[in-house]
C-alpha atoms as a PDB file:
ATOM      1  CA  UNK A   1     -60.490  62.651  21.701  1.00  0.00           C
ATOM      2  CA  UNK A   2     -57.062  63.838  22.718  1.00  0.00           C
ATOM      3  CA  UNK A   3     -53.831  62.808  20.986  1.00  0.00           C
ATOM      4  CA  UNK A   4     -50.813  63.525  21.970  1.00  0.00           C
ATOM      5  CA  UNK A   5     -47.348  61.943  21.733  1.00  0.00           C
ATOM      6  CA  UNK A   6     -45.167  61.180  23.819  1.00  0.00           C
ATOM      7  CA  UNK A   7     -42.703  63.838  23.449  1.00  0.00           C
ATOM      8  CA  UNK A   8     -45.645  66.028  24.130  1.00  0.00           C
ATOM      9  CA  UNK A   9     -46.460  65.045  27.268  1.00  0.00           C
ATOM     10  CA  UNK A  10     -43.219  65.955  28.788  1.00  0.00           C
ATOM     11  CA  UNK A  11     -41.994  69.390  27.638  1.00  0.00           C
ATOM     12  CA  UNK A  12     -39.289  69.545  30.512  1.00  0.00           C
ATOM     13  CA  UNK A  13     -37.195  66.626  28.481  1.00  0.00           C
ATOM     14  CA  UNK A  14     -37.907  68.790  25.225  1.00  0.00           C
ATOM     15  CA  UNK A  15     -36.128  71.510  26.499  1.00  0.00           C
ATOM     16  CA  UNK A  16     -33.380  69.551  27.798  1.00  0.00           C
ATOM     17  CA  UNK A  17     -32.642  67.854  24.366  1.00  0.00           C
ATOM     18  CA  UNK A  18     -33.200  64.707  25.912  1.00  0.00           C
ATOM     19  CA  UNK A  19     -35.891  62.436  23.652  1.00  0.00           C
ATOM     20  CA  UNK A  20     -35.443  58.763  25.363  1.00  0.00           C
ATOM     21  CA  UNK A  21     -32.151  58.563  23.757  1.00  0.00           C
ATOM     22  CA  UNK A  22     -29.475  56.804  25.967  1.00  0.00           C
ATOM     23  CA  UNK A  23     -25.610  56.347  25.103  1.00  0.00           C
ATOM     24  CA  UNK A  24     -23.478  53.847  26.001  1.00  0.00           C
ATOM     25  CA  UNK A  25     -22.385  53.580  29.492  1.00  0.00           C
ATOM     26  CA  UNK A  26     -18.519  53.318  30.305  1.00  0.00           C
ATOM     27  CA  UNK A  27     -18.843  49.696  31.008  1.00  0.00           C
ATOM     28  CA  UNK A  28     -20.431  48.813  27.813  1.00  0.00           C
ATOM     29  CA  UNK A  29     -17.470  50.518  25.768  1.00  0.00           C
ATOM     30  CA  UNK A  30     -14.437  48.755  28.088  1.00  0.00           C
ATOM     31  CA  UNK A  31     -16.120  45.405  27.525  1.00  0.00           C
ATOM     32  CA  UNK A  32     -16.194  46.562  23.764  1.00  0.00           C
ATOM     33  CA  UNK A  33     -12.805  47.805  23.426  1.00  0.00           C
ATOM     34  CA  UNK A  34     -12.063  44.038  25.303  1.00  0.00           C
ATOM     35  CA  UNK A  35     -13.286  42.419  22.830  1.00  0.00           C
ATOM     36  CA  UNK A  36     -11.617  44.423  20.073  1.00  0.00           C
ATOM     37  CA  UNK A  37      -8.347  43.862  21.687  1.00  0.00           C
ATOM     38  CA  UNK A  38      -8.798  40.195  22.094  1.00  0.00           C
ATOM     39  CA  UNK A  39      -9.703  39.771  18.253  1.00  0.00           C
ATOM     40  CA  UNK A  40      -6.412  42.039  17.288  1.00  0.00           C
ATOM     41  CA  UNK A  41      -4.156  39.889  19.692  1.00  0.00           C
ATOM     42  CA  UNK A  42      -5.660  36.746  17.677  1.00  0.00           C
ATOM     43  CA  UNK A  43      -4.797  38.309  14.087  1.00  0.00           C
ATOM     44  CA  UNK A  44      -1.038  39.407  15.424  1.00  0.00           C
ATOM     45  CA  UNK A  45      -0.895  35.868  16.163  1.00  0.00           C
ATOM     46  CA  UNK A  46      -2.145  34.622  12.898  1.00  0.00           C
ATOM     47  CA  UNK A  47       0.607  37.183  11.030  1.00  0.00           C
ATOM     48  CA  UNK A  48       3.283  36.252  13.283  1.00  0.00           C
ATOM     49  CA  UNK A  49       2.390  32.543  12.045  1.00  0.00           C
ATOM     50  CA  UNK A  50       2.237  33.153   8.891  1.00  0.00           C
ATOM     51  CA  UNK A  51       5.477  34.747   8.803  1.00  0.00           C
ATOM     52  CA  UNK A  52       7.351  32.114  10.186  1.00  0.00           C
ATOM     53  CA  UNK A  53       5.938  29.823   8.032  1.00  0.00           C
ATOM     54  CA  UNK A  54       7.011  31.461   4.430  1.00  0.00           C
ATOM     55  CA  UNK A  55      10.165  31.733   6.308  1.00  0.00           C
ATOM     56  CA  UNK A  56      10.417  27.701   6.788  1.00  0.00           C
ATOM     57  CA  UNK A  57       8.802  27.170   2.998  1.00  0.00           C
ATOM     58  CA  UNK A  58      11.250  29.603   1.442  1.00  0.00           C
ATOM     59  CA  UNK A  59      14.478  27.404   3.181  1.00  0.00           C
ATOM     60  CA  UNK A  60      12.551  24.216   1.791  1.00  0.00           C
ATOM     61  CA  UNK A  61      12.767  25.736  -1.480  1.00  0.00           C
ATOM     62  CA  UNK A  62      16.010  26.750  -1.865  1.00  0.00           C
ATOM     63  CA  UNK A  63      17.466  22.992  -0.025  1.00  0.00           C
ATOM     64  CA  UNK A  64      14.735  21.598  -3.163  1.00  0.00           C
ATOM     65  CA  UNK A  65      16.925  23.902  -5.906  1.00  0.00           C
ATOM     66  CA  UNK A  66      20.061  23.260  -4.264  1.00  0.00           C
ATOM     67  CA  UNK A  67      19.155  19.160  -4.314  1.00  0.00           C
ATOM     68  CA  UNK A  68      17.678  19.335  -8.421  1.00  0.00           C
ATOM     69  CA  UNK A  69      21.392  21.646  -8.652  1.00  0.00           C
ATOM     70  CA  UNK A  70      23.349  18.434  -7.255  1.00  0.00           C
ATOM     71  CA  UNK A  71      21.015  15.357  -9.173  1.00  0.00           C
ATOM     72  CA  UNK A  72      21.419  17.392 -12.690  1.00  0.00           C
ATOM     73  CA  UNK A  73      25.174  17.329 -12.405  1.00  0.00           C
ATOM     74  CA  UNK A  74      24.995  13.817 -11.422  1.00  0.00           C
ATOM     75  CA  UNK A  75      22.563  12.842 -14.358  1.00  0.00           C
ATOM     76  CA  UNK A  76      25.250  14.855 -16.545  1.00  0.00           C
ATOM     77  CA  UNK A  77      28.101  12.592 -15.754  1.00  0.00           C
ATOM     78  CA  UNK A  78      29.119   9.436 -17.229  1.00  0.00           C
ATOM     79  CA  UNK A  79      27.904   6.121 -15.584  1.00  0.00           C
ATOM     80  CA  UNK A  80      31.569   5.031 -14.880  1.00  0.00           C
ATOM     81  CA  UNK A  81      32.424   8.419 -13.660  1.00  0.00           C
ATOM     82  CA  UNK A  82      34.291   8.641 -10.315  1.00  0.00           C
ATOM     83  CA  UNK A  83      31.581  11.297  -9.462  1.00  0.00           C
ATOM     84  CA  UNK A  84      29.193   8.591 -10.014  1.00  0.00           C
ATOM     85  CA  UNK A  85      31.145   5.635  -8.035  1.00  0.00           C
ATOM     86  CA  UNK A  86      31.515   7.113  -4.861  1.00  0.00           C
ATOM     87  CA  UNK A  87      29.207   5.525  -2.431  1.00  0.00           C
ATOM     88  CA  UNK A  88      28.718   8.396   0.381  1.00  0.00           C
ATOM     89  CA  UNK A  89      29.610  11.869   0.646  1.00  0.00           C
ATOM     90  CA  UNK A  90      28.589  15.062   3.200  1.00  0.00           C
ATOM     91  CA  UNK A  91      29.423  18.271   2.236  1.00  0.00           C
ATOM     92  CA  UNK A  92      28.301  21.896   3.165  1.00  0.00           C
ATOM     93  CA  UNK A  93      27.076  24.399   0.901  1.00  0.00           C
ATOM     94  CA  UNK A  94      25.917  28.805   2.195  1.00  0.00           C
ATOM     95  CA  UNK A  95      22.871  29.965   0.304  1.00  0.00           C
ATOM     96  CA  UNK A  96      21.198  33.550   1.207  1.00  0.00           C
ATOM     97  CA  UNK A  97      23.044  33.595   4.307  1.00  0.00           C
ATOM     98  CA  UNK A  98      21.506  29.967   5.598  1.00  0.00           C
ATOM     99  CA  UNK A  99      24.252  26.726   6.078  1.00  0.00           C
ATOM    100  CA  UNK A 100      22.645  23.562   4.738  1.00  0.00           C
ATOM    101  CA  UNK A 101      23.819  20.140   4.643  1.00  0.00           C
ATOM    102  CA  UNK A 102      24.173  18.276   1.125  1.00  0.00           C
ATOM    103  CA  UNK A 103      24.472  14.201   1.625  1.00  0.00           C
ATOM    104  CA  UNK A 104      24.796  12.120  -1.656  1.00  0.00           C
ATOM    105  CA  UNK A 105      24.665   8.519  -1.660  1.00  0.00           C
ATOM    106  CA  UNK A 106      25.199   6.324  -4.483  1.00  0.00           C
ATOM    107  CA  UNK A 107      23.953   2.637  -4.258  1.00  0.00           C
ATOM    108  CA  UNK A 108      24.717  -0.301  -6.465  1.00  0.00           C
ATOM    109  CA  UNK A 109      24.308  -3.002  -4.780  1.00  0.00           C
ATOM    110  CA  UNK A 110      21.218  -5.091  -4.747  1.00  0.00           C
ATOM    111  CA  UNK A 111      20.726  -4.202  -1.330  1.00  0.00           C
ATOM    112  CA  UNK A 112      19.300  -0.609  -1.939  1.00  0.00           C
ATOM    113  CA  UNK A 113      18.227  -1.245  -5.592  1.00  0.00           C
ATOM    114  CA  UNK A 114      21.219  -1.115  -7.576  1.00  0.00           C
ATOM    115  CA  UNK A 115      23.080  -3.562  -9.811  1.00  0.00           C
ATOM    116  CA  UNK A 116      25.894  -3.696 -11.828  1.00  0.00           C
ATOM    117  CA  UNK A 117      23.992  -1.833 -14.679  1.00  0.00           C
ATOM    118  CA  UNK A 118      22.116   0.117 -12.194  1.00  0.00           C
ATOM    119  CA  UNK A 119      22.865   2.895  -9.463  1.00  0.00           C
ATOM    120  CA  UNK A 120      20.414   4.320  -7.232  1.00  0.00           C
ATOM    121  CA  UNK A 121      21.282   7.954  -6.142  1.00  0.00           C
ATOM    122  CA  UNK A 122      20.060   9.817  -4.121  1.00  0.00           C
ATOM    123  CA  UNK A 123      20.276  13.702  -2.577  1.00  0.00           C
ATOM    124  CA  UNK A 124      19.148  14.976   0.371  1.00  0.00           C
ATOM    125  CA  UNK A 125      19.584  19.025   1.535  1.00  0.00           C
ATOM    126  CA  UNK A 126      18.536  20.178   5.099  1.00  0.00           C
ATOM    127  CA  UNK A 127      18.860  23.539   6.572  1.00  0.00           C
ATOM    128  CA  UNK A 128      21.248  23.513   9.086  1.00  0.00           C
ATOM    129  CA  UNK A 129      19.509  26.412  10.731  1.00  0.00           C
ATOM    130  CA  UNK A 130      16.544  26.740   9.793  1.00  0.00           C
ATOM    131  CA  UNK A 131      13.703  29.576  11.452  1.00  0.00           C
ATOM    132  CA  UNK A 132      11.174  26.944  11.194  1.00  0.00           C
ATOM    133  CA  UNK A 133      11.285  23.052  12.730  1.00  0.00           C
ATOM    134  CA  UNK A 134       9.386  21.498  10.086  1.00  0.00           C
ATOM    135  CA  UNK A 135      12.002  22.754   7.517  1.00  0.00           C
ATOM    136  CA  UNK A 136      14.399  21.216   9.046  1.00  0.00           C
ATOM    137  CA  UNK A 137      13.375  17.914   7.211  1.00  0.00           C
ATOM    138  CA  UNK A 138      15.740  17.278   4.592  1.00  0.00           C
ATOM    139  CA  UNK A 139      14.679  17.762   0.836  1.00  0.00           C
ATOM    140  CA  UNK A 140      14.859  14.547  -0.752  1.00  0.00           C
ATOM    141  CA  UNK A 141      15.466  13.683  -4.575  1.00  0.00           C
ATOM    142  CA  UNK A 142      16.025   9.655  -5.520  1.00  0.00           C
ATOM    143  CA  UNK A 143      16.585   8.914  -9.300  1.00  0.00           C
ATOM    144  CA  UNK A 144      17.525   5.360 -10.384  1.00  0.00           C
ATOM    145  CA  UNK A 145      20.623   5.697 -13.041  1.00  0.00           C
ATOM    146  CA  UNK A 146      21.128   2.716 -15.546  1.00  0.00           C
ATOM    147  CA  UNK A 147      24.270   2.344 -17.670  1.00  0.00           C
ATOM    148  CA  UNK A 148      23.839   3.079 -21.427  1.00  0.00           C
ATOM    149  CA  UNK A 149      23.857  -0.576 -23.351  1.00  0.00           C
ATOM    150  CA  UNK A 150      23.661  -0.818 -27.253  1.00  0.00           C
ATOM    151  CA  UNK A 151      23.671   2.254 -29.725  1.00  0.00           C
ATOM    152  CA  UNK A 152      25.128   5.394 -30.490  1.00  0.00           C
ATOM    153  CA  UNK A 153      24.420   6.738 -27.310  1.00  0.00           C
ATOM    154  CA  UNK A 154      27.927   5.711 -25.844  1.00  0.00           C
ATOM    155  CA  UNK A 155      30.717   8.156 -25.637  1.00  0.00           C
END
């Protein structure tokens, strides 16, 4: 019995180096390199995205600061303050280089939830030009403010 393998029985392709080993042909690497480049476009896309997105949540955040800013002076003040009584005001405020728009209203009548002992108030900021369109929902802050009644608690 004879055994021989298979890169015996052909001693030309031994000489030549070549063993049944194949490499890629130039259409299977541009169909790679394709689909390598389609993938990186797709995770530019994702980072562009993203970007624009912290972008948007960072406004958000500083219109939410600038609103708790506006309600914690409000809280501070007395209940028959002027700053208090005034039923509507817009103003504009610069922060890091963005405009954004401040509106305070002040209810007390029963048609928003106040009363005479009561005052709903409420703050909302919006970027006035924002990178992002969802941030340019305003931050909202209601608090309901009641006027002090008995105790030592009166000024």
């Amino acid at each position: 019995m004879n055994h021989r393998s298979k890169s015996q029985t052909n001693p030309q392709s031994r000489k030549n180096g070549m063993s049944g080993e194949q490499g890629f042909t130039l259409i299977e690497t541009a169909i790679a390199l394709v689909v390598m480049m389609v993938m990186a476009l797709a995770v530019v896309s994702l980072f562009v995205f993203s970007i624009n997105y912290n972008a948007g949540a960072n406004d958000r955040a500083i219109a939410l600061a600038i609103a708790q800013q506006r309600m914690e002076r409000l809280r501070k003040a007395r209940f028959s303050d002027a700053s208090i009584s005034t039923p509507s005001s817009t103003e504009s405020y610069t922060s890091a280089g963005l405009p954004y728009q401040i509106v305070t209203t002040i209810c007390s009548t029963s048609d928003c939830g106040g009363s005479a002992v009561s005052k709903v108030v409420t703050i909302q900021v919006t970027p006035s030009a924002s990178s992002s369109q969802w941030a340019s929902i305003p931050a909202t802050i209601i608090s309901k403010r009641s006027a002090p009644s008995v105790g030592p608690y009166l000024p």
